[in-house]
C-alpha atoms as a PDB file:
ATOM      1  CA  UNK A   1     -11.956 -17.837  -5.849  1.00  0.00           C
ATOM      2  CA  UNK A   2      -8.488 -18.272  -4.667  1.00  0.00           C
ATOM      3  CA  UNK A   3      -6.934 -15.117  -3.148  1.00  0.00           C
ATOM      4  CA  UNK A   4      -3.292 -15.586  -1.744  1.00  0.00           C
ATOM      5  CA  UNK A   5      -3.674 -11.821   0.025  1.00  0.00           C
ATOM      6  CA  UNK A   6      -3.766 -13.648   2.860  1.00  0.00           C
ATOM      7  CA  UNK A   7      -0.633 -15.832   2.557  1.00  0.00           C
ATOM      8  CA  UNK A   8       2.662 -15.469   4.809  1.00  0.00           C
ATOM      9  CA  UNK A   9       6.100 -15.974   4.683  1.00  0.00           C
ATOM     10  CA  UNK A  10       5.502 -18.050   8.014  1.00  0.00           C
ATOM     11  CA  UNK A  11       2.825 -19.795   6.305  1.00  0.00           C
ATOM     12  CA  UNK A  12       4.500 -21.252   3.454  1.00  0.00           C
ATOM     13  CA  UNK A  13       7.324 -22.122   6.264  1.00  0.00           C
ATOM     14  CA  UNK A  14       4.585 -24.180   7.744  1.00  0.00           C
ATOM     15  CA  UNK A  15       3.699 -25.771   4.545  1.00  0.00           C
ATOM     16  CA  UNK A  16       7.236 -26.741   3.842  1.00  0.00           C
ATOM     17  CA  UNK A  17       7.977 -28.604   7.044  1.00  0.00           C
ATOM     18  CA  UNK A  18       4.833 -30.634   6.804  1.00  0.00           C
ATOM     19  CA  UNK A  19       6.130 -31.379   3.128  1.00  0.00           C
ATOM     20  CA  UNK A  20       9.245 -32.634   4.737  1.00  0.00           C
ATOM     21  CA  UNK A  21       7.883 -34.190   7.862  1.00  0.00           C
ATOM     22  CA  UNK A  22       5.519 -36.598   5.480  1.00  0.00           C
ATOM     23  CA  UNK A  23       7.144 -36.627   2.304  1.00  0.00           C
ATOM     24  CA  UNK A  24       7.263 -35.208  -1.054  1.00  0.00           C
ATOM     25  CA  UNK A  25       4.856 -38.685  -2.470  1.00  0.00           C
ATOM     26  CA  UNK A  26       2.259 -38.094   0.958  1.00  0.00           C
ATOM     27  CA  UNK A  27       2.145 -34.290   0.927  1.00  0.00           C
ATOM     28  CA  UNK A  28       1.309 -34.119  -3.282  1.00  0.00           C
ATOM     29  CA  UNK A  29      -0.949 -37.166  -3.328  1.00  0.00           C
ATOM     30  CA  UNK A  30      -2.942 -36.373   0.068  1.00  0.00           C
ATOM     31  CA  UNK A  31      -3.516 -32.576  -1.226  1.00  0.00           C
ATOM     32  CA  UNK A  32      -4.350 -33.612  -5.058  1.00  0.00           C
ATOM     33  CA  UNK A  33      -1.247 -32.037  -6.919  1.00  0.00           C
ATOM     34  CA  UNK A  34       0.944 -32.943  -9.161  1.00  0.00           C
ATOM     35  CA  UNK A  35       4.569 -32.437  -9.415  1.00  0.00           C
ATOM     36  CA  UNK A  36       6.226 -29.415 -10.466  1.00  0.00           C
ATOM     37  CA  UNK A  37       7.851 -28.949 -13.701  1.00  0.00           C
ATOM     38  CA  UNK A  38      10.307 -26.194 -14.185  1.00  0.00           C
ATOM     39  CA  UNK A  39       9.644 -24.287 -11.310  1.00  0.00           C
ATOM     40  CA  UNK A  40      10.579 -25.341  -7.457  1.00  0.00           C
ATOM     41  CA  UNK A  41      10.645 -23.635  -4.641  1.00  0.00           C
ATOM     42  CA  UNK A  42      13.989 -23.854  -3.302  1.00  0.00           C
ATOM     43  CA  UNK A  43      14.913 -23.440   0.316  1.00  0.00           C
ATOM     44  CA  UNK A  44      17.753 -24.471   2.791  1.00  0.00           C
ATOM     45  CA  UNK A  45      19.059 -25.968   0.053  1.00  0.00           C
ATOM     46  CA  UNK A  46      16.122 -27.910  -1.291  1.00  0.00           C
ATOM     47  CA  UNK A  47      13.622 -27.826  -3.561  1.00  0.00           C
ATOM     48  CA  UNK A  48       9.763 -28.134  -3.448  1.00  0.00           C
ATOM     49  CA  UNK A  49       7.157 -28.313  -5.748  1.00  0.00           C
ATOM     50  CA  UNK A  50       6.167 -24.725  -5.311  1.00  0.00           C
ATOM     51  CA  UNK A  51       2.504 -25.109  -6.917  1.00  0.00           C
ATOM     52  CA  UNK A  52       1.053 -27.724  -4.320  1.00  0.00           C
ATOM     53  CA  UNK A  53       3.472 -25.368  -1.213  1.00  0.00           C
ATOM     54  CA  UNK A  54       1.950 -22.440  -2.006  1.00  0.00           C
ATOM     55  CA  UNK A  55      -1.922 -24.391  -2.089  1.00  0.00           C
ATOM     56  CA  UNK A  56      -0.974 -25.899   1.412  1.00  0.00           C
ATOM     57  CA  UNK A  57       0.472 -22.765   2.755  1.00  0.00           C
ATOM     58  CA  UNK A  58      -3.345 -20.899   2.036  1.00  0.00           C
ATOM     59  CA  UNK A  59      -4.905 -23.743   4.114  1.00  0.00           C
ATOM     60  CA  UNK A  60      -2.454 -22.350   6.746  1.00  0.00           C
ATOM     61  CA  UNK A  61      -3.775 -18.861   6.426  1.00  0.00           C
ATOM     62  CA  UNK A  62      -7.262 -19.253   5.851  1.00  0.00           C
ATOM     63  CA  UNK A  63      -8.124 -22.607   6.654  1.00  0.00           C
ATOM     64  CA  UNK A  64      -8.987 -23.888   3.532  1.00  0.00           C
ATOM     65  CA  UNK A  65      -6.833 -25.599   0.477  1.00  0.00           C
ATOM     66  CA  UNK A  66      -5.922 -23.802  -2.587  1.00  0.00           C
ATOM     67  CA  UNK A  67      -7.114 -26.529  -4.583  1.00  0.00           C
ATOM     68  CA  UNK A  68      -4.427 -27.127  -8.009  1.00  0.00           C
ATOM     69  CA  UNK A  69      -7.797 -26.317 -10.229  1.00  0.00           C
ATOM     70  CA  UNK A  70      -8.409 -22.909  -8.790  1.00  0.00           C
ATOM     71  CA  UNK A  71      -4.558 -21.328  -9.634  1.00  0.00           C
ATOM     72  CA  UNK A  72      -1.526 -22.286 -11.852  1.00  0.00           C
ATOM     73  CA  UNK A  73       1.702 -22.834 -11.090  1.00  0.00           C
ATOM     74  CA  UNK A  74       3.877 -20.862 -13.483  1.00  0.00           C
ATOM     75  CA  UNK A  75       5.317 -17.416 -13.175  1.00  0.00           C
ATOM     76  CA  UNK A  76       1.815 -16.068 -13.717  1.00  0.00           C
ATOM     77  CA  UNK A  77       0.638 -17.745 -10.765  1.00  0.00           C
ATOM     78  CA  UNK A  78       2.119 -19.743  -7.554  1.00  0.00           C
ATOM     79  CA  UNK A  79       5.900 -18.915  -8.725  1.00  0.00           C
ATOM     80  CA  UNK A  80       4.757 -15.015  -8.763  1.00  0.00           C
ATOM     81  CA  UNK A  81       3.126 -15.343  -5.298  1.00  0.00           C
ATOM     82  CA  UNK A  82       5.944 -16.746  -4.062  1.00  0.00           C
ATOM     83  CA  UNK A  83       8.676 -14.545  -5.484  1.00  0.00           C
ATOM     84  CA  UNK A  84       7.292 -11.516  -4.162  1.00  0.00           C
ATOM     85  CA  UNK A  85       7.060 -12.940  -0.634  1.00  0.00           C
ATOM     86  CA  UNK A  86      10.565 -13.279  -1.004  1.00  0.00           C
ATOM     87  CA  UNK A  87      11.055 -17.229  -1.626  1.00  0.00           C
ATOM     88  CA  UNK A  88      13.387 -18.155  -4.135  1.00  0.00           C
ATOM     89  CA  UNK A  89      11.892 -20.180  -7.210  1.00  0.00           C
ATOM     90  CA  UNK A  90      13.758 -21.663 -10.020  1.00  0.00           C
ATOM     91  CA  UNK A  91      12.817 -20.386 -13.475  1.00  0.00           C
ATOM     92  CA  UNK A  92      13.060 -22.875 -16.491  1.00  0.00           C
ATOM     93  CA  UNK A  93      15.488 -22.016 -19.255  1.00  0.00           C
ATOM     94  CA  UNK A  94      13.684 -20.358 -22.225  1.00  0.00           C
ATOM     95  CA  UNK A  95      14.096 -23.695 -23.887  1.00  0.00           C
ATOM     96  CA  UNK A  96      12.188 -25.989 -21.778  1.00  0.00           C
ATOM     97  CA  UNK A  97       8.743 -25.679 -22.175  1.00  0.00           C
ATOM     98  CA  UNK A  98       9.706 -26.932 -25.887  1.00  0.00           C
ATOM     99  CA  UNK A  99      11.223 -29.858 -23.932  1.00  0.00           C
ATOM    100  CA  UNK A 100       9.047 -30.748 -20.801  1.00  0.00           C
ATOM    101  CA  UNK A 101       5.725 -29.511 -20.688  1.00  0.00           C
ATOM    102  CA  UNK A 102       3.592 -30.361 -17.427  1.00  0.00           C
ATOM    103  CA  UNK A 103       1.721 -33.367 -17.937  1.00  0.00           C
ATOM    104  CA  UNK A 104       5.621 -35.293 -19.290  1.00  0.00           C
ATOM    105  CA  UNK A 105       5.641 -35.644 -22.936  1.00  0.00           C
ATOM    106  CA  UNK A 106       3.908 -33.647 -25.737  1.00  0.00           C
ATOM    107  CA  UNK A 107       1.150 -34.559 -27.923  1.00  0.00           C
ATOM    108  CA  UNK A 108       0.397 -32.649 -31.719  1.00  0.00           C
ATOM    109  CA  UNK A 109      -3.176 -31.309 -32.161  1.00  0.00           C
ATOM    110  CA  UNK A 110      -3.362 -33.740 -35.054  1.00  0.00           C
ATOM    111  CA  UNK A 111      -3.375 -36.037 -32.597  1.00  0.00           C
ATOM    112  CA  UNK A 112      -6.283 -35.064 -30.387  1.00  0.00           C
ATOM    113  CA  UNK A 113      -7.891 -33.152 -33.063  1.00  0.00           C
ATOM    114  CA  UNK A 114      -8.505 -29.504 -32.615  1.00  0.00           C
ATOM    115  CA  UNK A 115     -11.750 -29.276 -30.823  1.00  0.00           C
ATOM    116  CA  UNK A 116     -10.560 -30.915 -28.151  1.00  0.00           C
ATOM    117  CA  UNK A 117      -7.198 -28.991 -28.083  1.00  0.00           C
ATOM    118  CA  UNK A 118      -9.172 -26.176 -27.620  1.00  0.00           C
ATOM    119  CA  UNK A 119     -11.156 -27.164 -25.148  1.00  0.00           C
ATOM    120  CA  UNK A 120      -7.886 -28.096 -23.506  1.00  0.00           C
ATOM    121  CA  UNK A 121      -6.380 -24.991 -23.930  1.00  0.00           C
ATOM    122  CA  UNK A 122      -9.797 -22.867 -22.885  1.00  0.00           C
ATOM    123  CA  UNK A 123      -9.485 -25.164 -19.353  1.00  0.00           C
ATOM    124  CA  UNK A 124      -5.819 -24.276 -18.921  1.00  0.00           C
ATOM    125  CA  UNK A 125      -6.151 -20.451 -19.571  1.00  0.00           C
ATOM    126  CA  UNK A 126      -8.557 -20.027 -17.082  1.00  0.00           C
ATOM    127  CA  UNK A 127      -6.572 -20.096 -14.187  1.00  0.00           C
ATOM    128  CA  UNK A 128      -3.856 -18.406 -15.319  1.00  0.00           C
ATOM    129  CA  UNK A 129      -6.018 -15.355 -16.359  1.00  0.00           C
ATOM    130  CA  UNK A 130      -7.710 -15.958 -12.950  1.00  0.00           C
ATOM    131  CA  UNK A 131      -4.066 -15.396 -11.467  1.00  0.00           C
ATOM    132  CA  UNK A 132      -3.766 -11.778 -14.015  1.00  0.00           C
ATOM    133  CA  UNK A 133      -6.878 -10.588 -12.493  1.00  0.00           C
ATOM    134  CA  UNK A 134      -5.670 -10.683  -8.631  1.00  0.00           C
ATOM    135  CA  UNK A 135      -3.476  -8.149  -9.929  1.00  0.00           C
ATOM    136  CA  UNK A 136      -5.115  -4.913 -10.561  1.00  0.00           C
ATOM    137  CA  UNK A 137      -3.605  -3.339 -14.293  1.00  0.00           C
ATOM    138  CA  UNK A 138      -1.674  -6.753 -14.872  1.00  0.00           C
ATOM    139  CA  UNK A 139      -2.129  -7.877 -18.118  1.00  0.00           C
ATOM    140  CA  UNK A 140      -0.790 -11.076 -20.111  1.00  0.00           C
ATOM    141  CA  UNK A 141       0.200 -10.806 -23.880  1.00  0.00           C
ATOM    142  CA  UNK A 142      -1.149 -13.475 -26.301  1.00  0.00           C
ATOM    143  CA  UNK A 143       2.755 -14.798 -27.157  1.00  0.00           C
ATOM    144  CA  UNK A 144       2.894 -15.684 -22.876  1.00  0.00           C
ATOM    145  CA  UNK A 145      -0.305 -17.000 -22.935  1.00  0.00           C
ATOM    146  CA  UNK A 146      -0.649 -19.331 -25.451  1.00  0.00           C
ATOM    147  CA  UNK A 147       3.362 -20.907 -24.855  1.00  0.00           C
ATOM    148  CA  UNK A 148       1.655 -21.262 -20.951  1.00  0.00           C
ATOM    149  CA  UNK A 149      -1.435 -23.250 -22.074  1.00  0.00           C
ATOM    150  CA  UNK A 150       0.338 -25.276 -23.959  1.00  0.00           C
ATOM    151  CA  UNK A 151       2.833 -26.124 -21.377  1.00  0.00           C
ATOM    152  CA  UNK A 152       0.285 -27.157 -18.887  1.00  0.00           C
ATOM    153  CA  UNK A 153      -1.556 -28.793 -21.434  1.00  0.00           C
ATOM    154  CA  UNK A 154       1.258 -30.415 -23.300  1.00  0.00           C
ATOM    155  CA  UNK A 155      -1.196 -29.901 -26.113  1.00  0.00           C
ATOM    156  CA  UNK A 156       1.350 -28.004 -29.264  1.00  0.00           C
ATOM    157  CA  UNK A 157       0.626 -26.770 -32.683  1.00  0.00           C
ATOM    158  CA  UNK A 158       2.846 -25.543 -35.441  1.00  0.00           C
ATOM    159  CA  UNK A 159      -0.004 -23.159 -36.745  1.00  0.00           C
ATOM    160  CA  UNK A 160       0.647 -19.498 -36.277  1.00  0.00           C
ATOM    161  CA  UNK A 161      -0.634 -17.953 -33.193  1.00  0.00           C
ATOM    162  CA  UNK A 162      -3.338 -15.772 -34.951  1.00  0.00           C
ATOM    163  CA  UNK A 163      -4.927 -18.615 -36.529  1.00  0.00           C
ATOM    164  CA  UNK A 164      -6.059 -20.347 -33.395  1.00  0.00           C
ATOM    165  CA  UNK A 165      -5.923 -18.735 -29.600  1.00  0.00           C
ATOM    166  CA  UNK A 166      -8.835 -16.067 -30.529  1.00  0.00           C
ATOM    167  CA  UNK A 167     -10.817 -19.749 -30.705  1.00  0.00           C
ATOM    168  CA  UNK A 168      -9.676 -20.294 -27.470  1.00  0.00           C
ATOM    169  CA  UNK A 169     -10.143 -16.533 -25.571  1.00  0.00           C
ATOM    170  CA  UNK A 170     -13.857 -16.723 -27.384  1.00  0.00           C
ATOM    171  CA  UNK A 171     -14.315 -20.063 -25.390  1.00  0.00           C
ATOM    172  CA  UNK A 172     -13.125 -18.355 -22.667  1.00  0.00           C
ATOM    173  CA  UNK A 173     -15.413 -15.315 -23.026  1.00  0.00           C
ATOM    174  CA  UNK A 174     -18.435 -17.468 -23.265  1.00  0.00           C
ATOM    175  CA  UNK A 175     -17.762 -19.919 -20.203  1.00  0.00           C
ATOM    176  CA  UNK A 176     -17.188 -16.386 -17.904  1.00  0.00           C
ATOM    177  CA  UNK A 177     -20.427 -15.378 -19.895  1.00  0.00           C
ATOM    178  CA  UNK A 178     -22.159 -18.574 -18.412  1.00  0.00           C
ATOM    179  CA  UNK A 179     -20.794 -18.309 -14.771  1.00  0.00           C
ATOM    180  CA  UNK A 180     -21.764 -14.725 -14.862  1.00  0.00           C
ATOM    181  CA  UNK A 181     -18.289 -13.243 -14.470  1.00  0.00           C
ATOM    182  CA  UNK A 182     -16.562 -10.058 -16.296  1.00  0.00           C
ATOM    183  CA  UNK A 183     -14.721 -11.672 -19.404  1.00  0.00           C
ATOM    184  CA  UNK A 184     -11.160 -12.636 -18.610  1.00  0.00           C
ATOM    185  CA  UNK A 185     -10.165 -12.430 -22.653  1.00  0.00           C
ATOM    186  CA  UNK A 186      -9.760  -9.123 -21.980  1.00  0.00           C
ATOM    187  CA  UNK A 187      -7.194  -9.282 -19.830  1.00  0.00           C
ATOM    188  CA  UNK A 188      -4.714 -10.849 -23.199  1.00  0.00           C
ATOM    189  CA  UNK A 189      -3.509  -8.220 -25.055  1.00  0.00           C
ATOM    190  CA  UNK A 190      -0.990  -7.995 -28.293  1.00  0.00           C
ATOM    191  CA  UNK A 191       2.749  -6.653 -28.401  1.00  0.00           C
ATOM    192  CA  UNK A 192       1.373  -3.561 -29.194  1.00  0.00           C
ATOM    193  CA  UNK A 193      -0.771  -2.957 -25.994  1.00  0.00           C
ATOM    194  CA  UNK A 194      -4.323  -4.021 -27.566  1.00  0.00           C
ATOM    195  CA  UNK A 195      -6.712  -6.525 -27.628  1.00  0.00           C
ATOM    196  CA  UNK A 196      -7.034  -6.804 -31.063  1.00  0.00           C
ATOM    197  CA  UNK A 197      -9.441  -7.383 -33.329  1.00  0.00           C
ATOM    198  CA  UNK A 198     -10.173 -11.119 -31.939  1.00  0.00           C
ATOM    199  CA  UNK A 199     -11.425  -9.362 -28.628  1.00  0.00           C
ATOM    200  CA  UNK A 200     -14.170  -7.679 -30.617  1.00  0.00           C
ATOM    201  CA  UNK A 201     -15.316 -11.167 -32.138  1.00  0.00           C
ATOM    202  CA  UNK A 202     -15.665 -12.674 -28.564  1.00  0.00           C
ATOM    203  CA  UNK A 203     -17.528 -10.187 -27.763  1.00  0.00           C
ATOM    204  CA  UNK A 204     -20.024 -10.460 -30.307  1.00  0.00           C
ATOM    205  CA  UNK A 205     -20.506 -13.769 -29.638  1.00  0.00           C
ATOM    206  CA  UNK A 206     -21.845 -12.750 -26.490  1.00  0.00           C
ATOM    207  CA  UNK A 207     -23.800  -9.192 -27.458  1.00  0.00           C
ATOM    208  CA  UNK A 208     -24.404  -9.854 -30.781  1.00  0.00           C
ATOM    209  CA  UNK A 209     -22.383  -6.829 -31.635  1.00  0.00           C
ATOM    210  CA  UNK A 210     -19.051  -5.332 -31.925  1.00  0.00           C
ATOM    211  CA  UNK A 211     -17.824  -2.127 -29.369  1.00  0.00           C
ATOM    212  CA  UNK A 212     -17.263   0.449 -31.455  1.00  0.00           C
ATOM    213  CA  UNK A 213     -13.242   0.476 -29.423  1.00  0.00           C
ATOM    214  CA  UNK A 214     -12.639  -2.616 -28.658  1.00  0.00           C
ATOM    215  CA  UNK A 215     -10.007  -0.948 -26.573  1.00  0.00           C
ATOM    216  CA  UNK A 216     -12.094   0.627 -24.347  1.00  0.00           C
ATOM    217  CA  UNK A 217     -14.543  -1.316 -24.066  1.00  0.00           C
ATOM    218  CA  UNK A 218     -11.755  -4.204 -22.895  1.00  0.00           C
ATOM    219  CA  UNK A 219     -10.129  -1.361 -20.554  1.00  0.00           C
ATOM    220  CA  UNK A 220     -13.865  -1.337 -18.821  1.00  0.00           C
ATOM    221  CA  UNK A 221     -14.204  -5.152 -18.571  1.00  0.00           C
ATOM    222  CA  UNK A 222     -10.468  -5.097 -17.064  1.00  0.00           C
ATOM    223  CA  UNK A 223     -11.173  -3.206 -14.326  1.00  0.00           C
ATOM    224  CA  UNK A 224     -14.437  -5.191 -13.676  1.00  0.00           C
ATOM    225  CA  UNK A 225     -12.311  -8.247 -13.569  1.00  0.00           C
ATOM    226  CA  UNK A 226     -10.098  -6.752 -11.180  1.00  0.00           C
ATOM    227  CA  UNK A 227     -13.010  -6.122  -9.006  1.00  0.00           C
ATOM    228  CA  UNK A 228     -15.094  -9.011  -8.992  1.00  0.00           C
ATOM    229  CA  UNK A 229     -11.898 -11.117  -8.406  1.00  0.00           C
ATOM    230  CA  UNK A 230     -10.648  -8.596  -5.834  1.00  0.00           C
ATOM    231  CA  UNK A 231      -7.463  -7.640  -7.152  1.00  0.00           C
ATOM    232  CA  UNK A 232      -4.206  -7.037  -5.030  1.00  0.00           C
ATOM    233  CA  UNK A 233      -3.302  -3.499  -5.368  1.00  0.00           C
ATOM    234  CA  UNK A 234      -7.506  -2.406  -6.024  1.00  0.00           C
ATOM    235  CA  UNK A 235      -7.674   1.062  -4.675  1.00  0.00           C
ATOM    236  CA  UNK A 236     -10.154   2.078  -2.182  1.00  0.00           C
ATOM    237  CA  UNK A 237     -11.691   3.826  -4.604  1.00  0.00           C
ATOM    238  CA  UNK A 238     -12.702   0.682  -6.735  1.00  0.00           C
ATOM    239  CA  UNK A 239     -10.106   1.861  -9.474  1.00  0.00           C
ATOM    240  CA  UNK A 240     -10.628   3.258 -13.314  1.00  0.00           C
ATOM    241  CA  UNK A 241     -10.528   1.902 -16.702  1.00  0.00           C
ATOM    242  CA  UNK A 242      -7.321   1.906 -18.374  1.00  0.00           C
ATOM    243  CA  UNK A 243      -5.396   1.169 -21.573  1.00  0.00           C
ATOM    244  CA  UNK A 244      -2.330  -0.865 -21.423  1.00  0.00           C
ATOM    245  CA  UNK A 245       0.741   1.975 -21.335  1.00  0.00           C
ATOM    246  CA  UNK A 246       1.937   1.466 -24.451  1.00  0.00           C
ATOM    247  CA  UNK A 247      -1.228   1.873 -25.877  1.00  0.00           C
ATOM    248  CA  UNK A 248      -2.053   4.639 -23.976  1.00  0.00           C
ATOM    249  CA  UNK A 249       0.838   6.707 -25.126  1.00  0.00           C
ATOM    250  CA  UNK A 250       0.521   5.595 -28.844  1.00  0.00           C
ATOM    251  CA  UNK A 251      -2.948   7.318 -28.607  1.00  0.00           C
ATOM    252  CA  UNK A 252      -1.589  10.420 -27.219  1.00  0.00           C
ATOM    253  CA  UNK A 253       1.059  10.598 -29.435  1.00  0.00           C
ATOM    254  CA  UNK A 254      -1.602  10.428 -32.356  1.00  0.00           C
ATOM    255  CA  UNK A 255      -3.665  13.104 -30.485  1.00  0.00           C
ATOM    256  CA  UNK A 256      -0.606  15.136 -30.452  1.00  0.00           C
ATOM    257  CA  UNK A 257       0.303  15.260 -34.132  1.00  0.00           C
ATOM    258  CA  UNK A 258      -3.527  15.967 -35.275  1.00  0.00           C
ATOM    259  CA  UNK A 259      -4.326  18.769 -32.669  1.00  0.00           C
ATOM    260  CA  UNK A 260      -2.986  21.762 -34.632  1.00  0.00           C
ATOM    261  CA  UNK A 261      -0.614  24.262 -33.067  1.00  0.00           C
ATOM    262  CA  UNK A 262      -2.656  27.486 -31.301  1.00  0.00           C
ATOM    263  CA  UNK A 263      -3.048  30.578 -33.722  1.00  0.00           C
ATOM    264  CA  UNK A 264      -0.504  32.891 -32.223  1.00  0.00           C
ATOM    265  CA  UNK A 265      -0.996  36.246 -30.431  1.00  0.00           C
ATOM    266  CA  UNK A 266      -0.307  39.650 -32.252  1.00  0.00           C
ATOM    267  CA  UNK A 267       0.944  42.632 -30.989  1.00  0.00           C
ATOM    268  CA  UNK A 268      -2.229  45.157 -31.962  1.00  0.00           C
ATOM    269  CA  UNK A 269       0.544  47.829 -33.079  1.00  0.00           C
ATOM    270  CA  UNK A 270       2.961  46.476 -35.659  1.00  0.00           C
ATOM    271  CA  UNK A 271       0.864  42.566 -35.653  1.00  0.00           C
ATOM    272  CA  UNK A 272       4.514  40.884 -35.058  1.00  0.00           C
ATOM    273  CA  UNK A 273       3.522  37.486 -33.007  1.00  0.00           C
ATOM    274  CA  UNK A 274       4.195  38.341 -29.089  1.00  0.00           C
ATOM    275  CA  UNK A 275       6.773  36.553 -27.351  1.00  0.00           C
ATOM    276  CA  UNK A 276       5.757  34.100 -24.476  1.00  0.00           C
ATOM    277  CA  UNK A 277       6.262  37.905 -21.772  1.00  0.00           C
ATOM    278  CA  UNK A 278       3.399  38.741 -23.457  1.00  0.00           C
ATOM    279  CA  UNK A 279       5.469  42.245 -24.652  1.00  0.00           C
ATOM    280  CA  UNK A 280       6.135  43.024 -28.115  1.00  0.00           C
ATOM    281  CA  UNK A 281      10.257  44.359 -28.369  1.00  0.00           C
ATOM    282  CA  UNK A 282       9.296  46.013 -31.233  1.00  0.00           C
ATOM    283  CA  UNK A 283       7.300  48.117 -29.437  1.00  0.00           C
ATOM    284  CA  UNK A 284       8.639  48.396 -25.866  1.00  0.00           C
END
């Protein structure tokens, strides 16, 4: 597991003048990356490939690579990492994963047919939900996922999202099921703040059976995520389950409106309802 905890400003520094003292060709090839697409690093005026920086700059901290495999490189990963330590890193125009997706050029899933375009995409969305779950309570939504995979994958389809990435996220349940890990697919939730019902189907193809909330049960396997992969932010306390906000306040809401108002209190004298004093005027 890749944690970037570690990482520096100074470190990344480090990474960036070995970049320049041997090359951009040397520095990707010799550490196994590839080149960036759509987001660089930029600084004094130049730009890096901030994926294969950000792997060096953990060798720098910790003595060992962050091998390309182990983390991605978009803004759910290395770009994020390096934002928030203050670097600068150029974000592609809506417009371009459409254009230039990692790998170059773009190939249909008629062309590779769509078991292995799954496969593909079940690969590619494992390190970027690796990269949620270093982040306690971050989520992904299934829109930013699925435009991601396909990006790195440079794997598209015209199909409608709900006819194809709960394929994927069950693939994805079943290989963390296998390297006995909490199930990332939880971590993907809807524009509404749920998992949906395609949650609940990966997860009986693992139990055998349903969770009666497939909310809950996902808000449980979130926070297990966040612990096994030892999320930033994790408090002390090893954390709590919890619903996505939106979610969370569309239950309460609901709550609300079916918890009926509290019988009011009567003045025992005339039985006018009391005011909030607790006095009836009538009968002061």
């Amino acid at each position: 597991m890749v944690n970037f905890a570690q990482v520096t400003f100074q470190d990344v520094q480090e990474a960036v003048s070995e970049y320049d003292r041997v090359g951009q060709d040397e520095f990707l090839h010799g550490h196994d990356f590839g080149r960036s697409r759509g987001y660089e690093l930029l600084l004094d005026g130049k730009a890096y490939d901030s994926k294969a920086v950000l792997g060096v700059a953990h060798r720098y901290a910790t003595g060992a690579l962050a091998a390309s495999r182990d983390f991605s490189g978009g803004p759910y990963g290395a770009a994020k990492v390096l934002g928030d330590l203050g670097f600068e890193v150029t974000q592609p125009a809506p417009s371009s994963p459409e254009i230039v997706p990692a790998t170059g050029s773009w190939q249909d899933v008629s062309d590779i047919g769509s078991e292995a375009a799954r496969e593909a995409w079940c690969a590619a969305a494992r390190p970027v939900l690796l990269d949620i779950a270093r982040r306690y309570q971050a989520v992904i939504t299934y829109s930013e996922l699925s435009a991601e995979i396909q990006r790195q994958t440079g794997i598209r389809t015209k199909q409608g999202l709900q006819h194809w990435i709960g394929k994927v996220l069950e693939r994805v349940a079943l290989d963390c099921h296998e390297r006995e890990e909490p199930n990332l697919s939880s971590l993907v939730i809807n524009s509404s703040g749920s998992v949906g019902a395609g949650y609940a189907a990966a997860v009986r193809s693992i139990g055998g059976e349903e969770p009666a909330d497939h909310d809950d049960h996902a808000a449980a396997e979130r926070l297990a995520c966040y612990r096994f992969f030892e999320a930033e932010g994790l408090p002390a306390n090893g954390g709590t389950p919890a619903l996505s906000p939106q979610l969370a306040q569309r239950r309460e809401r609901i709550r609300s409106r079916a918890t009926p108002p509290p019988e009011p209190k009567l003045c025992p004298t005339c039985f006018i309802a009391l005011p909030s004093s607790g006095q009836c005027d009538g009968c002061a």
